[in-house]
C-alpha atoms as a PDB file:
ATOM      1  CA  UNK A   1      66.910 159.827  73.494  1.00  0.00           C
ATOM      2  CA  UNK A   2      66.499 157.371  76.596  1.00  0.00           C
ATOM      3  CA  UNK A   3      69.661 158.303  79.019  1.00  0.00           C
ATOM      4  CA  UNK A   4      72.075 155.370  80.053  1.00  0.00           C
ATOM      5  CA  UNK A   5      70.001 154.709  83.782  1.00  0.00           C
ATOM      6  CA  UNK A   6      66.685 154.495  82.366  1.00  0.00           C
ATOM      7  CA  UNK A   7      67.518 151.592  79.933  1.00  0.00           C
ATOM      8  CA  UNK A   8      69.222 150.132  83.216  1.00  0.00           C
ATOM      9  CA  UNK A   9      66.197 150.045  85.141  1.00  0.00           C
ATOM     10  CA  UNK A  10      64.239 148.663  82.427  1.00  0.00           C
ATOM     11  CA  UNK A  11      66.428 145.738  81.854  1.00  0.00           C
ATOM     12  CA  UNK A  12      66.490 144.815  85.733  1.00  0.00           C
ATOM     13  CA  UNK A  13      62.689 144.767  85.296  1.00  0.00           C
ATOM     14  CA  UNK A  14      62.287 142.788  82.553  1.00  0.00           C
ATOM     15  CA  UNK A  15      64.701 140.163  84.496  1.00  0.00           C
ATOM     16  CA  UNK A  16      63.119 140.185  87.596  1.00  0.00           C
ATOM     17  CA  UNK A  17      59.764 139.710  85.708  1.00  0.00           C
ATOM     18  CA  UNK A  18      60.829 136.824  83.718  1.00  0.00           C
ATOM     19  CA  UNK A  19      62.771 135.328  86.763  1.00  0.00           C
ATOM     20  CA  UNK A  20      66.214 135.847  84.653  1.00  0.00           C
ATOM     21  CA  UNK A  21      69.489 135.218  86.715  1.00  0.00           C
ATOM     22  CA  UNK A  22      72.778 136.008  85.083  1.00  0.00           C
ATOM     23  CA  UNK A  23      73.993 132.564  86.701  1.00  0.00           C
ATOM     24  CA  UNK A  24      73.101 128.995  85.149  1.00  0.00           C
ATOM     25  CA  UNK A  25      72.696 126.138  87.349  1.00  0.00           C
ATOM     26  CA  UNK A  26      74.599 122.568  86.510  1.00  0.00           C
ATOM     27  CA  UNK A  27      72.800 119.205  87.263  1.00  0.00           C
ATOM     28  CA  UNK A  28      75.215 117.541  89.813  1.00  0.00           C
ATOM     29  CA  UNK A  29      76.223 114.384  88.631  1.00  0.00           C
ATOM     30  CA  UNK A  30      77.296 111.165  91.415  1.00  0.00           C
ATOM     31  CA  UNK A  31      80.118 108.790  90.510  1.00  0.00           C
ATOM     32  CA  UNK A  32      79.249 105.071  90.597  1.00  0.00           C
ATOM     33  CA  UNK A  33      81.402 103.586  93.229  1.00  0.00           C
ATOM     34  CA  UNK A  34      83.011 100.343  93.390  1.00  0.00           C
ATOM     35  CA  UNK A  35      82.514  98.047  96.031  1.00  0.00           C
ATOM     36  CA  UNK A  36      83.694  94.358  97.272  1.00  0.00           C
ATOM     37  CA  UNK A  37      81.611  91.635  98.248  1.00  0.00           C
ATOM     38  CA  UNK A  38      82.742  88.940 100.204  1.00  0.00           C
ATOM     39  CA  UNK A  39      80.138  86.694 101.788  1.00  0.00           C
ATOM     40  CA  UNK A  40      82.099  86.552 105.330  1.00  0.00           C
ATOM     41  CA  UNK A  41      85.491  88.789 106.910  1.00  0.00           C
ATOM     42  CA  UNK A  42      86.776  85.492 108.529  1.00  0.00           C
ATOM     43  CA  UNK A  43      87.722  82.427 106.453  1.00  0.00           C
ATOM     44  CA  UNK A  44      89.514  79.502 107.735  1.00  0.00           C
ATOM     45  CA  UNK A  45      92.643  77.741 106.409  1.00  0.00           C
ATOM     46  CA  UNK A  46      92.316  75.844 103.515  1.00  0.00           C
ATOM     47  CA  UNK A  47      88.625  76.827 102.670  1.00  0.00           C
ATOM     48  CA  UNK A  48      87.684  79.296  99.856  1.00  0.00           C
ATOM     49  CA  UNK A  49      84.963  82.189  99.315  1.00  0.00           C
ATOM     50  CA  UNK A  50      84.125  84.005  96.012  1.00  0.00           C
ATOM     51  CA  UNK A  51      84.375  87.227  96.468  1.00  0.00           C
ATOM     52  CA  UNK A  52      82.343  90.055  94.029  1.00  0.00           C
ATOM     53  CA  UNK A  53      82.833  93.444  92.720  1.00  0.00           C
ATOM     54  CA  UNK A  54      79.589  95.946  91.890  1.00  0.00           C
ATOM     55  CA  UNK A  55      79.853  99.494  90.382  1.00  0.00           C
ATOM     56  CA  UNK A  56      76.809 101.922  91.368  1.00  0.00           C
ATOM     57  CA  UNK A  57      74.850  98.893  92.911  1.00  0.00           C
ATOM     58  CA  UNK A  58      75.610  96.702  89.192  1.00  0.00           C
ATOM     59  CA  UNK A  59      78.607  93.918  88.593  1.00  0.00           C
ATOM     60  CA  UNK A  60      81.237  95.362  87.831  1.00  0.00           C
ATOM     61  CA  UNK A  61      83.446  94.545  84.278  1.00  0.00           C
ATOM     62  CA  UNK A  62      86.925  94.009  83.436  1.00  0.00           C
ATOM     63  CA  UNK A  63      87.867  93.535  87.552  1.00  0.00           C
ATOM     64  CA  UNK A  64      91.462  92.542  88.100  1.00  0.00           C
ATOM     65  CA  UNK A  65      92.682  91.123  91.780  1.00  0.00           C
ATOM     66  CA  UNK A  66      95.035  91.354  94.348  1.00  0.00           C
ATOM     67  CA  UNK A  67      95.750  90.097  97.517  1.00  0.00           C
ATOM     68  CA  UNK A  68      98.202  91.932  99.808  1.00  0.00           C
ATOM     69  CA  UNK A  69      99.781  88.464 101.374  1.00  0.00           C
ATOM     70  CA  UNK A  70      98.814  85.581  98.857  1.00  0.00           C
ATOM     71  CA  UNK A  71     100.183  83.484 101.264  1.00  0.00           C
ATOM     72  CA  UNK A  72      97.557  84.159 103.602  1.00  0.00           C
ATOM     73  CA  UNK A  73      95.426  84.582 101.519  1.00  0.00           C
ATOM     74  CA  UNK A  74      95.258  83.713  97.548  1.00  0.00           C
ATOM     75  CA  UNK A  75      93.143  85.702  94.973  1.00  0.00           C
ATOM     76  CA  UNK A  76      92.755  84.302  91.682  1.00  0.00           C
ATOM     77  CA  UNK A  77      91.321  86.286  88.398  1.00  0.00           C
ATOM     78  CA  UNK A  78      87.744  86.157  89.129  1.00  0.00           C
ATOM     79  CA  UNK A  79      87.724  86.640  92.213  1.00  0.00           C
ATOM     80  CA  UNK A  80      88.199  83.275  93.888  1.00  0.00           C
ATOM     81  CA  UNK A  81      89.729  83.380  97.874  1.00  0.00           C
ATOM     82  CA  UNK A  82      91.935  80.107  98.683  1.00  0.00           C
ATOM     83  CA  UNK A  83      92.639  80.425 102.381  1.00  0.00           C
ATOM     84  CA  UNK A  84      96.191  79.327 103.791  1.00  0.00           C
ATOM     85  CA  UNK A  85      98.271  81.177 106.631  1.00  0.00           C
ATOM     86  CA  UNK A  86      96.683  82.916 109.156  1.00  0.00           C
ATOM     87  CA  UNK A  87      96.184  86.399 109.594  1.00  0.00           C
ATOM     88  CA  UNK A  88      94.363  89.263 108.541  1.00  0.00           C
ATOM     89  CA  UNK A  89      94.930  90.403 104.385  1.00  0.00           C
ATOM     90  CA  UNK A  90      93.547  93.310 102.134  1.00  0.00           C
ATOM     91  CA  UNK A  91      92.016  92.010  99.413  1.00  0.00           C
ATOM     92  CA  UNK A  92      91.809  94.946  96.877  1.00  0.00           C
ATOM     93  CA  UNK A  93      89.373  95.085  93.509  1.00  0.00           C
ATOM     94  CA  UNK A  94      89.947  97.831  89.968  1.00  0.00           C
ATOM     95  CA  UNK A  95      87.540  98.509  87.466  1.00  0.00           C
ATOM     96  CA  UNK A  96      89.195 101.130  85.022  1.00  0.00           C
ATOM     97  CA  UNK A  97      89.946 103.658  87.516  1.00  0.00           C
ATOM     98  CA  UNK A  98      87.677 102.635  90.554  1.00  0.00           C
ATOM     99  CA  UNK A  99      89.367 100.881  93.458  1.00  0.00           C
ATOM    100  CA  UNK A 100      87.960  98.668  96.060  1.00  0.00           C
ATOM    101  CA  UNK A 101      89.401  97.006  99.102  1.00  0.00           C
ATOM    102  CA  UNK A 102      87.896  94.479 101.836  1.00  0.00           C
ATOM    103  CA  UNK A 103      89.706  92.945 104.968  1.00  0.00           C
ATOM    104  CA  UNK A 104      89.728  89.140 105.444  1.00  0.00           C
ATOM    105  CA  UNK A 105      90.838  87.517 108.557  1.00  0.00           C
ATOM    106  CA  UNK A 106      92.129  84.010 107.940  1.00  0.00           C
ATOM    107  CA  UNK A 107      91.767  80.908 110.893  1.00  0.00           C
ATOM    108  CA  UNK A 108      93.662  77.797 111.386  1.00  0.00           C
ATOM    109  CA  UNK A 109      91.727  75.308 110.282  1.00  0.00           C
ATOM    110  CA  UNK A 110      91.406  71.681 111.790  1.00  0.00           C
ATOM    111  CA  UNK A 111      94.440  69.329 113.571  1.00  0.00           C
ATOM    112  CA  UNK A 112      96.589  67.739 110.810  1.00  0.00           C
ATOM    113  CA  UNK A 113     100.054  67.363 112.902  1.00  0.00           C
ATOM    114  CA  UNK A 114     101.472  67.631 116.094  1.00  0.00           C
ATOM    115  CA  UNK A 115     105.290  68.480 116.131  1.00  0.00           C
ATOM    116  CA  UNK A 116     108.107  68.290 119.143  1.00  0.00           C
ATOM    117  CA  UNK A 117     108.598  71.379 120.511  1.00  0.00           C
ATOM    118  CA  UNK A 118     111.302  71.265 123.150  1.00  0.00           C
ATOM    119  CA  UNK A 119     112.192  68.100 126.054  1.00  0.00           C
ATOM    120  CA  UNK A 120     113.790  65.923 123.783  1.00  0.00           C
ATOM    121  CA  UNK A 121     116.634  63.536 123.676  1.00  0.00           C
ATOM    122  CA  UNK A 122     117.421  64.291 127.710  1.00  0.00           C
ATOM    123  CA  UNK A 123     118.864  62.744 130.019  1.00  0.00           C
ATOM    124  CA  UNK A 124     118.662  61.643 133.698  1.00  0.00           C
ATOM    125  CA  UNK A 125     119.934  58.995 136.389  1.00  0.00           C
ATOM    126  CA  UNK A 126     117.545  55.999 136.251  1.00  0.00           C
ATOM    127  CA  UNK A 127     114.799  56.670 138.421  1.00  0.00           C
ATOM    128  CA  UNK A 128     115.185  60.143 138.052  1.00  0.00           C
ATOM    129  CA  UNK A 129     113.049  62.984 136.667  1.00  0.00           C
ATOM    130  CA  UNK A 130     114.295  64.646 133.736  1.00  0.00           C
ATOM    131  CA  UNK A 131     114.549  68.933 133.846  1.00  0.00           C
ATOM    132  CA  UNK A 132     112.428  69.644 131.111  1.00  0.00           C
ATOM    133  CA  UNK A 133     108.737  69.440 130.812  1.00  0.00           C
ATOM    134  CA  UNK A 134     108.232  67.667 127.417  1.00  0.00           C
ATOM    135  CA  UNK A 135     106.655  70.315 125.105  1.00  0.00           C
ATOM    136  CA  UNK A 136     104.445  69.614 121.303  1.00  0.00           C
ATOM    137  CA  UNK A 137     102.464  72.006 119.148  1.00  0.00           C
ATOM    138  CA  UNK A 138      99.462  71.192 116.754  1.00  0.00           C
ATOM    139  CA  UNK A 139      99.517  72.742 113.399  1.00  0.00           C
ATOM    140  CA  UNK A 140      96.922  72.726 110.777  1.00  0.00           C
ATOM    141  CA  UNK A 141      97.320  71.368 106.828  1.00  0.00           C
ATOM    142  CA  UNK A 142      98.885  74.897 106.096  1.00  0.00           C
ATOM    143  CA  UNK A 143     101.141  74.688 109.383  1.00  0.00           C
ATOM    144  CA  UNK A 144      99.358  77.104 111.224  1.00  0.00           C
ATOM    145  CA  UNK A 145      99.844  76.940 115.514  1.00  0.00           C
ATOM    146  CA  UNK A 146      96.079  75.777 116.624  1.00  0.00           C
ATOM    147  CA  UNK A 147      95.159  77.003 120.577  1.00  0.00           C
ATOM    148  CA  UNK A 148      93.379  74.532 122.582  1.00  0.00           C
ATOM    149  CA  UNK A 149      94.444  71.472 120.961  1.00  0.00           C
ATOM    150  CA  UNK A 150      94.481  68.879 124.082  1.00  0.00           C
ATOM    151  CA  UNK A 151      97.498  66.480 123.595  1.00  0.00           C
ATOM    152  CA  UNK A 152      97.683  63.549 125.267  1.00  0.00           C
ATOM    153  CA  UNK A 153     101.631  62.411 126.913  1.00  0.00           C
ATOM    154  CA  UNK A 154     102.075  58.516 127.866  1.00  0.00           C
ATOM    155  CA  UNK A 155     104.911  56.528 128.666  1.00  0.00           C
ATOM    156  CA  UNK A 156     105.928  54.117 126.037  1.00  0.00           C
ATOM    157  CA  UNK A 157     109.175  52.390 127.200  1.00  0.00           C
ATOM    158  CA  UNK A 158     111.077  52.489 130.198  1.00  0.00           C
ATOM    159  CA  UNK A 159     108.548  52.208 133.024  1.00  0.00           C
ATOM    160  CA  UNK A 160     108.674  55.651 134.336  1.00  0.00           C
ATOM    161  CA  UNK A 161     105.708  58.022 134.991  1.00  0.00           C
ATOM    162  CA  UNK A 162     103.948  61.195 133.436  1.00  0.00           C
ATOM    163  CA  UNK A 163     102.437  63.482 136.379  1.00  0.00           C
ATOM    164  CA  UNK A 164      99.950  66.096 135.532  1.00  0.00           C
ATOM    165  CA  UNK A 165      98.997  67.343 133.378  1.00  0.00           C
ATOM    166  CA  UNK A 166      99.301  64.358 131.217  1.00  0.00           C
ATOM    167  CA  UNK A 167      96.893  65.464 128.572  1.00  0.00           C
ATOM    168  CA  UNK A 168      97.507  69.669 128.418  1.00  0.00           C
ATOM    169  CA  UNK A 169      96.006  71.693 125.834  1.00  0.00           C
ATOM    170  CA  UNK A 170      97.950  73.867 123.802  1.00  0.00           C
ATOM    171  CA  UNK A 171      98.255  77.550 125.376  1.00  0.00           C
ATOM    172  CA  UNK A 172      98.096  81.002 123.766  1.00  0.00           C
ATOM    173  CA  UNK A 173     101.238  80.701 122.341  1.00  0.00           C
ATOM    174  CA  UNK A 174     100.077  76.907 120.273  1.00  0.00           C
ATOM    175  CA  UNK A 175     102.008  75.131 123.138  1.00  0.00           C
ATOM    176  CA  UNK A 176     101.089  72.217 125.409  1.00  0.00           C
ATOM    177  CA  UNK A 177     103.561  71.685 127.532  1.00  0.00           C
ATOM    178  CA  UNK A 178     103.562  68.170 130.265  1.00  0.00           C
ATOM    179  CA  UNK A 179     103.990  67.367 133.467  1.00  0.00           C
ATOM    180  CA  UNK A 180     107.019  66.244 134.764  1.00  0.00           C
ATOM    181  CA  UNK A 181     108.617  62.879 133.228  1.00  0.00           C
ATOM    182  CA  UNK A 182     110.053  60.654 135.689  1.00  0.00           C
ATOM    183  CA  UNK A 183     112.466  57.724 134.188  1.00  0.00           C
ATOM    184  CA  UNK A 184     111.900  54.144 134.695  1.00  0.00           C
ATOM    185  CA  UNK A 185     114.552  52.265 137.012  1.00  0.00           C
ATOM    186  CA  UNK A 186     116.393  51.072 133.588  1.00  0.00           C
ATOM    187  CA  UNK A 187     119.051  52.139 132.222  1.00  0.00           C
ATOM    188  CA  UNK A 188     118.973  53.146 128.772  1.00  0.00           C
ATOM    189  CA  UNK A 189     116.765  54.873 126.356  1.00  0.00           C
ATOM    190  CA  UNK A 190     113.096  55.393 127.220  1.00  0.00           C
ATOM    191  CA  UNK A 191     110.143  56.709 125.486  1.00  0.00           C
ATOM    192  CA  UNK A 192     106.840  58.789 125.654  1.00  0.00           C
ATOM    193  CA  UNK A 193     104.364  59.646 123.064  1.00  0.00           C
ATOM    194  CA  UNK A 194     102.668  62.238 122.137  1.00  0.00           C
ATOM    195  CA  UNK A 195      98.972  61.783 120.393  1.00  0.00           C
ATOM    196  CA  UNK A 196      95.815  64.053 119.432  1.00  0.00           C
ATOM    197  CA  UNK A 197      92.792  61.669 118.048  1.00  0.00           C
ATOM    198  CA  UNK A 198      93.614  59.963 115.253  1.00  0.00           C
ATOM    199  CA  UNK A 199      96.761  61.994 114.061  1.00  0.00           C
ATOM    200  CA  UNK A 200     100.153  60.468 113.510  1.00  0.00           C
ATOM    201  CA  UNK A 201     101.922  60.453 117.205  1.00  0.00           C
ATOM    202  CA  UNK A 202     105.312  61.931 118.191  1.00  0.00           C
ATOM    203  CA  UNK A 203     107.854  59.911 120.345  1.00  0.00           C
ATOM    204  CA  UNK A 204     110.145  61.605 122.795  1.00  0.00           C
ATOM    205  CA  UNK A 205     113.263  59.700 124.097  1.00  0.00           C
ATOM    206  CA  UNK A 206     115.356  60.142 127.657  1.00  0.00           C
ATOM    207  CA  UNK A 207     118.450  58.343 128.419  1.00  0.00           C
ATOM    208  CA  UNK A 208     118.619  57.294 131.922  1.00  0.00           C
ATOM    209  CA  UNK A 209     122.076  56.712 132.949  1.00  0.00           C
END
């Protein structure tokens, strides 16, 4: 009879001749990951982009939306971004249980109004100047501030005077503020407008008393 260690040793032979392992290796396997498409991070207001979804390099199926401010910026079924406040959003993609999300930063888009600001309804002794600059701000279709925006203050009625600057773009803050506003020697109500191009002009009035 063979003792106990000799059919040991013979076992670990046979093993190590036939390159046997009492461990089994398991073929890793890589989970397709979801990612968003959009063709640019910055869209401006009003505009739209179609974004796209792929899982493991392929379209992805059965993608739902979401936008984290749809008032920036709107996200429809299939993918569809409609552009309207500004500001930066997370637009997010699922496919079963993968999850996606992209950044989009959202720019005012071109001119559409200008708006009174502060300066008016004052008033002053004819002849006089009146305390407050005269102040307007531009704001695109969506009503979002635009910076740079050069407005352009005249004297309507009343025979007074703008001094510089009489045309001041609109600062960091979307606001283009004039020049001091001296009243005509009239009394009553005078005016100044304000215009940008070809958009609908704003009329300040001053009593001058």
């Amino acid at each position: 009879m063979r003792s106990t260690s000799s059919l040991v040793t013979g076992l670990c032979l046979v093993l190590a001749a036939c390159g046997g392992s009492s461990s089994s290796e398991v073929p890793t396997q890589t989970t397709p990951t979801l990612s968003i498409a959009v063709p640019s991070g910055t869209m401006v207001s009003g505009t739209t982009m179609q974004a796209g979804a792929t899982l493991g390099g392929s379209p992805a199926s059965g993608v739902s939306w979401k936008s984290s401010d749809p008032m920036m910026v709107a996200v429809d079924a299939n993918g569809m971004l409609t552009a309207a406040l500004q500001g930066i959003v997370t637009i997010t993609a699922t496919s079963g249980t993968n999850t996606a999300t992209a950044q989009v930063k959202v720019t005012p888009g071109a001119p559409a109004t200008i708006r009174i600001y502060a300066g008016d309804n004052q008033t002053a002794v004819a002849g006089g100047t009146v305390q407050e600059p005269l102040c307007t701000t531009v704001h695109d279709a969506a009503g979002n501030m635009i910076v740079g925006a050069m407005v352009t203050y005249t004297v309507a009625t009343g025979g007074g005077l703008m001094a510089a600057p009489t045309s001041p773009a609109t600062d960091g803050a979307g606001i283009a503020i004039s020049g001091p506003w001296t009243l005509g020697s009239t009394v009553g109500e005078q005016r100044v407008t304000a215009s940008l191009g070809s958009l609908t002009p704003v009329t300040f009035k001053a009593t001058a008393r």
